[in-house]
C-alpha atoms as a PDB file:
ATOM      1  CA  UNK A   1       0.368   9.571  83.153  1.00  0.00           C
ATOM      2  CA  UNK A   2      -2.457   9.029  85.657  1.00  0.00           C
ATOM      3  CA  UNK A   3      -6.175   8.907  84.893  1.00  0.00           C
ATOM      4  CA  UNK A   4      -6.674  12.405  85.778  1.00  0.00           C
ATOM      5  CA  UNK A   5      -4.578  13.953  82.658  1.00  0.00           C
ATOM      6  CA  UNK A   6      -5.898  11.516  80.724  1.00  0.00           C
ATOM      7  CA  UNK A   7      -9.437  12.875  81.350  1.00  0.00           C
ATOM      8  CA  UNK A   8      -8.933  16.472  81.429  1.00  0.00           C
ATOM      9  CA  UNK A   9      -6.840  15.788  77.853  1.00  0.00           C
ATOM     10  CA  UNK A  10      -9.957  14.462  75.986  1.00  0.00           C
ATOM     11  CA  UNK A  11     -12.378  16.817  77.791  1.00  0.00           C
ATOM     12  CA  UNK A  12     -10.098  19.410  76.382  1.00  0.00           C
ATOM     13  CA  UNK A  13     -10.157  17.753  72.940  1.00  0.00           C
ATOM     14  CA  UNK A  14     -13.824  17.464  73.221  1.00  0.00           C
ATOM     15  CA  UNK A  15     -14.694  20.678  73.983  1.00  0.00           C
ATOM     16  CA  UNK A  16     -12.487  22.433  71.210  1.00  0.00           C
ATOM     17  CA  UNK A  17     -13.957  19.715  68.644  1.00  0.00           C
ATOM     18  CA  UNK A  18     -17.333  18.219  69.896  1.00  0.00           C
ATOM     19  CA  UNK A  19     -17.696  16.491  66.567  1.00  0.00           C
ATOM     20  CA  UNK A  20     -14.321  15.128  65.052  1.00  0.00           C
ATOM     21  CA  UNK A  21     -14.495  13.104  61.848  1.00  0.00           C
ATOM     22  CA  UNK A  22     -12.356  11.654  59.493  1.00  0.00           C
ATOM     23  CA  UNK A  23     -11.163  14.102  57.128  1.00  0.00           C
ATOM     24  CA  UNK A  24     -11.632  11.973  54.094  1.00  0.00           C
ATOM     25  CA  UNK A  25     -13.959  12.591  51.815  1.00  0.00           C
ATOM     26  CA  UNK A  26     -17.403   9.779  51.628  1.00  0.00           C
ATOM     27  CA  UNK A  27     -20.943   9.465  51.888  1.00  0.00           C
ATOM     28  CA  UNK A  28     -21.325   5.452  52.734  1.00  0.00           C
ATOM     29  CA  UNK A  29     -19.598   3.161  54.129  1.00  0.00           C
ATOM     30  CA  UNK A  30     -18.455   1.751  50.903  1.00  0.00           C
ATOM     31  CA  UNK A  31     -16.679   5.027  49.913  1.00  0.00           C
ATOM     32  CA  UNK A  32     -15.079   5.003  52.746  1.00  0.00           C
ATOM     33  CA  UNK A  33     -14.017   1.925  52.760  1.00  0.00           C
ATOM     34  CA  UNK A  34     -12.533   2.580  49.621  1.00  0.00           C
ATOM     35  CA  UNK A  35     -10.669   5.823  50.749  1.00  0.00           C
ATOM     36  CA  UNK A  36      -8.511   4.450  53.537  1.00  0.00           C
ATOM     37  CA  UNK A  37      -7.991   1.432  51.173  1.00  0.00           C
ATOM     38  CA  UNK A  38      -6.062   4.375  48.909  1.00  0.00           C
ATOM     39  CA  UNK A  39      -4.779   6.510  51.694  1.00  0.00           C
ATOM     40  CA  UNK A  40      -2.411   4.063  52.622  1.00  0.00           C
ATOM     41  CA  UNK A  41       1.276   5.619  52.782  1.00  0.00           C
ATOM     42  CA  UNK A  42      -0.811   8.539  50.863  1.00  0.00           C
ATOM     43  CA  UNK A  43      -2.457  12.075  51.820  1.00  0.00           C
ATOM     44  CA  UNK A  44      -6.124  12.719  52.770  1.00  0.00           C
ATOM     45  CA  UNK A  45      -5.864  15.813  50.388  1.00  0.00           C
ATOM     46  CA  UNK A  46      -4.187  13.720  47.526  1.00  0.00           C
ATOM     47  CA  UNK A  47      -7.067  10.335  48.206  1.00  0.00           C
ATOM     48  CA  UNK A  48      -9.713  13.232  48.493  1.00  0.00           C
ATOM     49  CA  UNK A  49      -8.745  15.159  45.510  1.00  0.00           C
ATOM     50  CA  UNK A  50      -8.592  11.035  43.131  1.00  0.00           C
ATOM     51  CA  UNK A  51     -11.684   9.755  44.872  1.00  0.00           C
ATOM     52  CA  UNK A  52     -13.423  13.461  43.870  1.00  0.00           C
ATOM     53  CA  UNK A  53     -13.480  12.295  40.271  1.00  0.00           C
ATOM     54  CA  UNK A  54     -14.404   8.570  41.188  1.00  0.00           C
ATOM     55  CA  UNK A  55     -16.761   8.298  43.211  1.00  0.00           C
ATOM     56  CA  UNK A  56     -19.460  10.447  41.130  1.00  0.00           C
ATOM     57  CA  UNK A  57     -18.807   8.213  38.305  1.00  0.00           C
ATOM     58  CA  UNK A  58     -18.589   4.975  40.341  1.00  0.00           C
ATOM     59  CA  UNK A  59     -19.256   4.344  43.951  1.00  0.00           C
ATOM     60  CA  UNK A  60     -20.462   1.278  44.138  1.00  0.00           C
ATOM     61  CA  UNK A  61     -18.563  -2.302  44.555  1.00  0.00           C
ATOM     62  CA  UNK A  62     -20.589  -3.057  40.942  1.00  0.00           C
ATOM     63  CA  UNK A  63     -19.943   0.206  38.816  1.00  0.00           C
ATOM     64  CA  UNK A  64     -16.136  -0.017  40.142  1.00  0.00           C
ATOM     65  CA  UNK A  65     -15.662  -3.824  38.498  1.00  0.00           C
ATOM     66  CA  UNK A  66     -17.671  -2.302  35.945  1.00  0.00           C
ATOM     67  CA  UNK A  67     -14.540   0.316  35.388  1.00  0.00           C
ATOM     68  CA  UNK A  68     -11.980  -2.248  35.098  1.00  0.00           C
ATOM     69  CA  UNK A  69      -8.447  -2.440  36.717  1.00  0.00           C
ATOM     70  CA  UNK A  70      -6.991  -0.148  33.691  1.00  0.00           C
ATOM     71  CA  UNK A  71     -10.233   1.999  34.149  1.00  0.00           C
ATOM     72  CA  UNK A  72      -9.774   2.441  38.149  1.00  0.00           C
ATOM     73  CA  UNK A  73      -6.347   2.793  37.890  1.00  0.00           C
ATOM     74  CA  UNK A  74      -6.915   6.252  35.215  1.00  0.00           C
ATOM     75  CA  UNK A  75      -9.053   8.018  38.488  1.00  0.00           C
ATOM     76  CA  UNK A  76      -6.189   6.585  41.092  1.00  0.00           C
ATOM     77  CA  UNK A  77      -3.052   7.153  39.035  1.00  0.00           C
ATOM     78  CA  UNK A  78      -1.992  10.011  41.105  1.00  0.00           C
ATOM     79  CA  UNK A  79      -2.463   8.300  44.483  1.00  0.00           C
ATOM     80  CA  UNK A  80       1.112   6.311  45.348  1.00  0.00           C
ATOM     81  CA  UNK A  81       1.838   2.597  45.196  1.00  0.00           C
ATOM     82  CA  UNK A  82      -1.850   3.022  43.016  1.00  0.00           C
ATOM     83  CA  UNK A  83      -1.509  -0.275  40.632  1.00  0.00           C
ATOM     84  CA  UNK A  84      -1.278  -2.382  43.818  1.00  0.00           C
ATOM     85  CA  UNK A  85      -4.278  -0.513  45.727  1.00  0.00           C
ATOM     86  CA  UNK A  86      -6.178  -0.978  42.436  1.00  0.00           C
ATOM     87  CA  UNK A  87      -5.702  -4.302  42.334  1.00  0.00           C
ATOM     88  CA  UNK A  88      -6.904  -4.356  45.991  1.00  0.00           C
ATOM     89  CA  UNK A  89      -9.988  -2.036  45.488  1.00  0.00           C
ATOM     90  CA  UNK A  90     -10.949  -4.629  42.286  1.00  0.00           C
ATOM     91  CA  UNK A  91     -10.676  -7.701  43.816  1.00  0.00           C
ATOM     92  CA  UNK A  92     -12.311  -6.480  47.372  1.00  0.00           C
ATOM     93  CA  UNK A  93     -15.374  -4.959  45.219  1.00  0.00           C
ATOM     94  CA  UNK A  94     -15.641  -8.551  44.342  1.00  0.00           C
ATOM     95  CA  UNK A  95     -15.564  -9.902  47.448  1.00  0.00           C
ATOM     96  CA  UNK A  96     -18.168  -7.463  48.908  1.00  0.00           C
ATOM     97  CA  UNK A  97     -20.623  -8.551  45.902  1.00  0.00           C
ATOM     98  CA  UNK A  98     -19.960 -12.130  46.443  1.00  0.00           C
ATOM     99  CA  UNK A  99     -19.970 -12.691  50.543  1.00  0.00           C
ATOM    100  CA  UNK A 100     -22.331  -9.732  51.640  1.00  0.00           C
ATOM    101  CA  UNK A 101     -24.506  -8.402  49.062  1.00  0.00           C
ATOM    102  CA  UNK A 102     -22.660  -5.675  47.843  1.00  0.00           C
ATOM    103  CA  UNK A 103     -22.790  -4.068  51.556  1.00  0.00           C
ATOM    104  CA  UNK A 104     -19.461  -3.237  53.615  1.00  0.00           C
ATOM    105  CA  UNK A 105     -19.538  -5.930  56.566  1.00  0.00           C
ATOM    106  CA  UNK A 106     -19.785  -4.647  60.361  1.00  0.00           C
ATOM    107  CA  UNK A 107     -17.075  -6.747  61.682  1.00  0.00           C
ATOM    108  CA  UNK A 108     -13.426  -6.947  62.111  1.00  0.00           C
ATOM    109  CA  UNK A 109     -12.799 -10.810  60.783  1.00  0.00           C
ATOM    110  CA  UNK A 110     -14.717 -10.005  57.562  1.00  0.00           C
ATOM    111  CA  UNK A 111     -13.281  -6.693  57.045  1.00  0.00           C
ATOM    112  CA  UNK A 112      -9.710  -8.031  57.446  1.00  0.00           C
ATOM    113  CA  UNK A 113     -10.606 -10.873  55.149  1.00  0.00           C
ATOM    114  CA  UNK A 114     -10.808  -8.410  52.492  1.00  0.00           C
ATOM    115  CA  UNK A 115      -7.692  -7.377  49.794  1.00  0.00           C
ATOM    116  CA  UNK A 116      -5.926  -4.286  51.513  1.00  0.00           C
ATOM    117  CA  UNK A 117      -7.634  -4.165  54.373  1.00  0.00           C
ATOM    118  CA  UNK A 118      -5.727  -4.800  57.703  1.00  0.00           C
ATOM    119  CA  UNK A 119      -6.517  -3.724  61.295  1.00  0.00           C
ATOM    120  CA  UNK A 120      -5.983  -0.305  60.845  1.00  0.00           C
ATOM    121  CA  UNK A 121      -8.246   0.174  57.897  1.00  0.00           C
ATOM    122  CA  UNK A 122     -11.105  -2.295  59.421  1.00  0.00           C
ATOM    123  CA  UNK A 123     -10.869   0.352  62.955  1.00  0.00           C
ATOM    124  CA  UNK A 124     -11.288   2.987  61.011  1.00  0.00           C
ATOM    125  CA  UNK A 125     -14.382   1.404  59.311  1.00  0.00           C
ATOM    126  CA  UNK A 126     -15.825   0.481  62.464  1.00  0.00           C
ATOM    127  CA  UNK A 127     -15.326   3.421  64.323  1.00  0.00           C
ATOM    128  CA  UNK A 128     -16.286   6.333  61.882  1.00  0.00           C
ATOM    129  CA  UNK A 129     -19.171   4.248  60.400  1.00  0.00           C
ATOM    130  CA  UNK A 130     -20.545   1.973  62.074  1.00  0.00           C
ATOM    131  CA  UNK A 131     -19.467   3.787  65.693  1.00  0.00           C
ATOM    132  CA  UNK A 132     -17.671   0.864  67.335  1.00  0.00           C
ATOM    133  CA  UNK A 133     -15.719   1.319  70.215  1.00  0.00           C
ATOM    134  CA  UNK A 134     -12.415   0.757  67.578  1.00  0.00           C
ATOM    135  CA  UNK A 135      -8.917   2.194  67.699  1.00  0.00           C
ATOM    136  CA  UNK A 136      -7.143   3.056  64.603  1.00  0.00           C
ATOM    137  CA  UNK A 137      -3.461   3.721  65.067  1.00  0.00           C
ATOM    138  CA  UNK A 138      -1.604   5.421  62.144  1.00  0.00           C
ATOM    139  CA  UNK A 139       1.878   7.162  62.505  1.00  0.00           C
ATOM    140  CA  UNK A 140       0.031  10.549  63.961  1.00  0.00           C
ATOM    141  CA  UNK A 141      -1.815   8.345  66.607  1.00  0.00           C
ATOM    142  CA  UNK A 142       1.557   6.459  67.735  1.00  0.00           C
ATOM    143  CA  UNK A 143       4.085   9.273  67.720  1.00  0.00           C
ATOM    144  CA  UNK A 144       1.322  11.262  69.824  1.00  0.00           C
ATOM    145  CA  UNK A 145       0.270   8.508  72.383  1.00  0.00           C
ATOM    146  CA  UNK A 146       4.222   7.476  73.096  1.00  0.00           C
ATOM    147  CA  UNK A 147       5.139  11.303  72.968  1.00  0.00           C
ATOM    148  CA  UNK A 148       2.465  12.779  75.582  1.00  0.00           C
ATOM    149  CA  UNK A 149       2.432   9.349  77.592  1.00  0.00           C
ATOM    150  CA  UNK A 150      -0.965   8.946  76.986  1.00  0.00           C
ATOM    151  CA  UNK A 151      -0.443   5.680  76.009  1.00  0.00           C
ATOM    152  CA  UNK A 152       3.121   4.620  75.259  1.00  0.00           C
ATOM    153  CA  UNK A 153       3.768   1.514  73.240  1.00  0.00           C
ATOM    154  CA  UNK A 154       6.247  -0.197  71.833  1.00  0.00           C
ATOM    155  CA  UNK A 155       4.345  -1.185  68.568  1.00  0.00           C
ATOM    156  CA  UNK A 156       1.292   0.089  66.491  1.00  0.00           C
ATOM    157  CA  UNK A 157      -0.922  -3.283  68.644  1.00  0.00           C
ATOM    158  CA  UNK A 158       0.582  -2.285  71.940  1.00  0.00           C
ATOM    159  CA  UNK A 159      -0.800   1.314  71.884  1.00  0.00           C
ATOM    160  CA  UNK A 160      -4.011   0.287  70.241  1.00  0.00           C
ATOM    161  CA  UNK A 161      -5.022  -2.148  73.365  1.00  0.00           C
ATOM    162  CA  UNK A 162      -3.294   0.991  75.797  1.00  0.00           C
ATOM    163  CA  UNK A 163      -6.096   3.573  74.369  1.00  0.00           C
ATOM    164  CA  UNK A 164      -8.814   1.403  74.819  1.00  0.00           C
ATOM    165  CA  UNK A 165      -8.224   0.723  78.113  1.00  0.00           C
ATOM    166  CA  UNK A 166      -7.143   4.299  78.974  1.00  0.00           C
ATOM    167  CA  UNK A 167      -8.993   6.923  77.144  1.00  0.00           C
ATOM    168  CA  UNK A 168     -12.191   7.094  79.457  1.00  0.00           C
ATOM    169  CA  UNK A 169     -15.474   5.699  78.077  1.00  0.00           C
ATOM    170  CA  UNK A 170     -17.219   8.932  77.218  1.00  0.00           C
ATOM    171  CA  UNK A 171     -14.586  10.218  74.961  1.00  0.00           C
ATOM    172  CA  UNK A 172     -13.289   6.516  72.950  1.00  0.00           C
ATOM    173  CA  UNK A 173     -16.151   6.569  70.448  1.00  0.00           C
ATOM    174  CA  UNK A 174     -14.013  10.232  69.039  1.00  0.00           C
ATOM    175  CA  UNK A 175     -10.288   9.569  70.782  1.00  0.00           C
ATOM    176  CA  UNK A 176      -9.333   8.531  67.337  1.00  0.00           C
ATOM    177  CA  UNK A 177     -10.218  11.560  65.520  1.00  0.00           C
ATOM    178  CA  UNK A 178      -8.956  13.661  67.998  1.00  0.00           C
ATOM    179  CA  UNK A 179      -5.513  12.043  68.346  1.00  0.00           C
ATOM    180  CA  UNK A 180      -4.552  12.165  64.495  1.00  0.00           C
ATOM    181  CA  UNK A 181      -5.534  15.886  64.301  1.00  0.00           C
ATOM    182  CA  UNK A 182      -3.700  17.116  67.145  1.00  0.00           C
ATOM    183  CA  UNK A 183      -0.602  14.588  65.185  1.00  0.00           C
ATOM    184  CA  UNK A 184      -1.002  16.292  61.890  1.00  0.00           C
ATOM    185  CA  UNK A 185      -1.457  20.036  62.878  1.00  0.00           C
ATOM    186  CA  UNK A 186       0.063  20.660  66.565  1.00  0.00           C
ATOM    187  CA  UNK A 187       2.151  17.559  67.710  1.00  0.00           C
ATOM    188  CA  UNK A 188       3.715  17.208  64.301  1.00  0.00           C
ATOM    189  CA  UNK A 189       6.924  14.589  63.914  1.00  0.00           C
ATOM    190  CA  UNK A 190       9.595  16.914  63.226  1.00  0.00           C
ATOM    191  CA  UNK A 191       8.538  19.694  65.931  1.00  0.00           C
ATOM    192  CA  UNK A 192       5.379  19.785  67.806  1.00  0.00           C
ATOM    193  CA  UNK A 193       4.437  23.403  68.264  1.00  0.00           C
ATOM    194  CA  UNK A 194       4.777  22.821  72.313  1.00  0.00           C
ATOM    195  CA  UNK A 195       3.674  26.563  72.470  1.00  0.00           C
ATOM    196  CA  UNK A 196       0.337  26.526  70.842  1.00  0.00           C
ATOM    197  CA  UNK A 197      -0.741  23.615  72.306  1.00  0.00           C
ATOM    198  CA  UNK A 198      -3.687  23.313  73.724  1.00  0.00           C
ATOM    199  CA  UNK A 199      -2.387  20.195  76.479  1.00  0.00           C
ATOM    200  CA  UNK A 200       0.928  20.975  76.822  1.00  0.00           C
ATOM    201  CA  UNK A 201       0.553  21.268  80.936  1.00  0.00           C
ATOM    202  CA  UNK A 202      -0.707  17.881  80.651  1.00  0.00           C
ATOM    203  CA  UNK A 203       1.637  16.266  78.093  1.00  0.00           C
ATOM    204  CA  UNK A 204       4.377  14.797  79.640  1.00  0.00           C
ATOM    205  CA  UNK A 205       6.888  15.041  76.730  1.00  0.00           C
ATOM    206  CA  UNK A 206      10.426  15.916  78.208  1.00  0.00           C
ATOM    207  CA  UNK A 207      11.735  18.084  75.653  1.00  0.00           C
ATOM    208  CA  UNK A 208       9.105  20.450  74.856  1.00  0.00           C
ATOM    209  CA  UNK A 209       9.803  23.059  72.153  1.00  0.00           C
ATOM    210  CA  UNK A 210       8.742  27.155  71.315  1.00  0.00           C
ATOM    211  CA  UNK A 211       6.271  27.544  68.392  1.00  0.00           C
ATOM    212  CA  UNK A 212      10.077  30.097  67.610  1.00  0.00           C
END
């Protein structure tokens, strides 16, 4: 795919959704933090509809300790893999009291350094709050960016270090956003609906399908 596509892709993207965002539910950084913590391997709808009840009781790295690990884990219980994310959550809230005042850090190293938190989770951080030119790749992001040749990749890393290079400057800050909604809802895994989409002249997926 030359640079061209590439541009005319995200300028389509952009104009369609001027403002993406994550579709998590937070209002600080913490929160968030917190939510992609428990979305691993889980739903938006499903973190959304745990951290609903949660957050207005405690949404703070002190009033979570304050809950407890059997407390946190009665708010989480229907998230998946939940005793080991509360574990994470716990012991991270404790980290973030400890090393930076209670604040969510602004860089990668001491995001990673935290329980639960790998690259993914720390891009995601840095991109939707603190607007860092960041890269999160999830499933939606790699099956889309190998699919459409945007940026094909042989791992998660590999199509990470593709986007930023190839997604053009104007449009990185929201790429992210933009890539896992047109993954969930258009270019889904089992059949993209081809049909409906709003790049397919520009995607250079060889076996296109009818929205049929």
């Amino acid at each position: 795919m030359n640079a061209a596509k590439r541009r005319e892709i995200f300028r389509r993207f952009h104009e369609d959704n001027p403002n993406p965002t994550t579709e998590l539910a937070y209002s600080s950084p913490f929160e968030l933090l917190i939510a992609v913590i428990l979305s691993a391997q889980a739903t938006d709808v499903g973190v959304n509809k745990a951290t609903a009840k949660l957050f207005p009781v405690a949404n703070t790295p002190e009033a979570i300790l304050a809950l407890g690990l059997d407390g946190l884990c009665e708010y989480i219980k229907t998230i998946g893999l939940y005793p080991s994310k509360a574990k994470n959550v716990i012991e991270t809230c404790r980290l973030l009291i400890e090393r930076h005042q209670g604040q969510v850090p602004e860089d990668r190293e001491a995001l990673e350094a935290l329980p639960g938190v790998g690259r993914k989770t720390a891009n995601v951080v840095l991109n939707t709050v603190f607007r860092q030119y960041a890269m999160a790749v999830d499933t939606h992001i790699f099956r889309v960016s190998n699919r459409t040749r945007i940026a094909p990749g042989r791992n998660v890393l590999e199509v990470e270090r593709k986007l930023v290079k190839f997604v053009p400057r104007q449009y990185l800050l929201d790429a992210h956003h933009w890539l896992i909604l047109h993954g969930r809802y258009v270019c889904k895994a089992r059949k993209p609906l081809c049909g409906s989409c709003r790049i397919e002249d520009l995607c250079e997926y060889k076996h296109k399908t009818s929205d049929d």
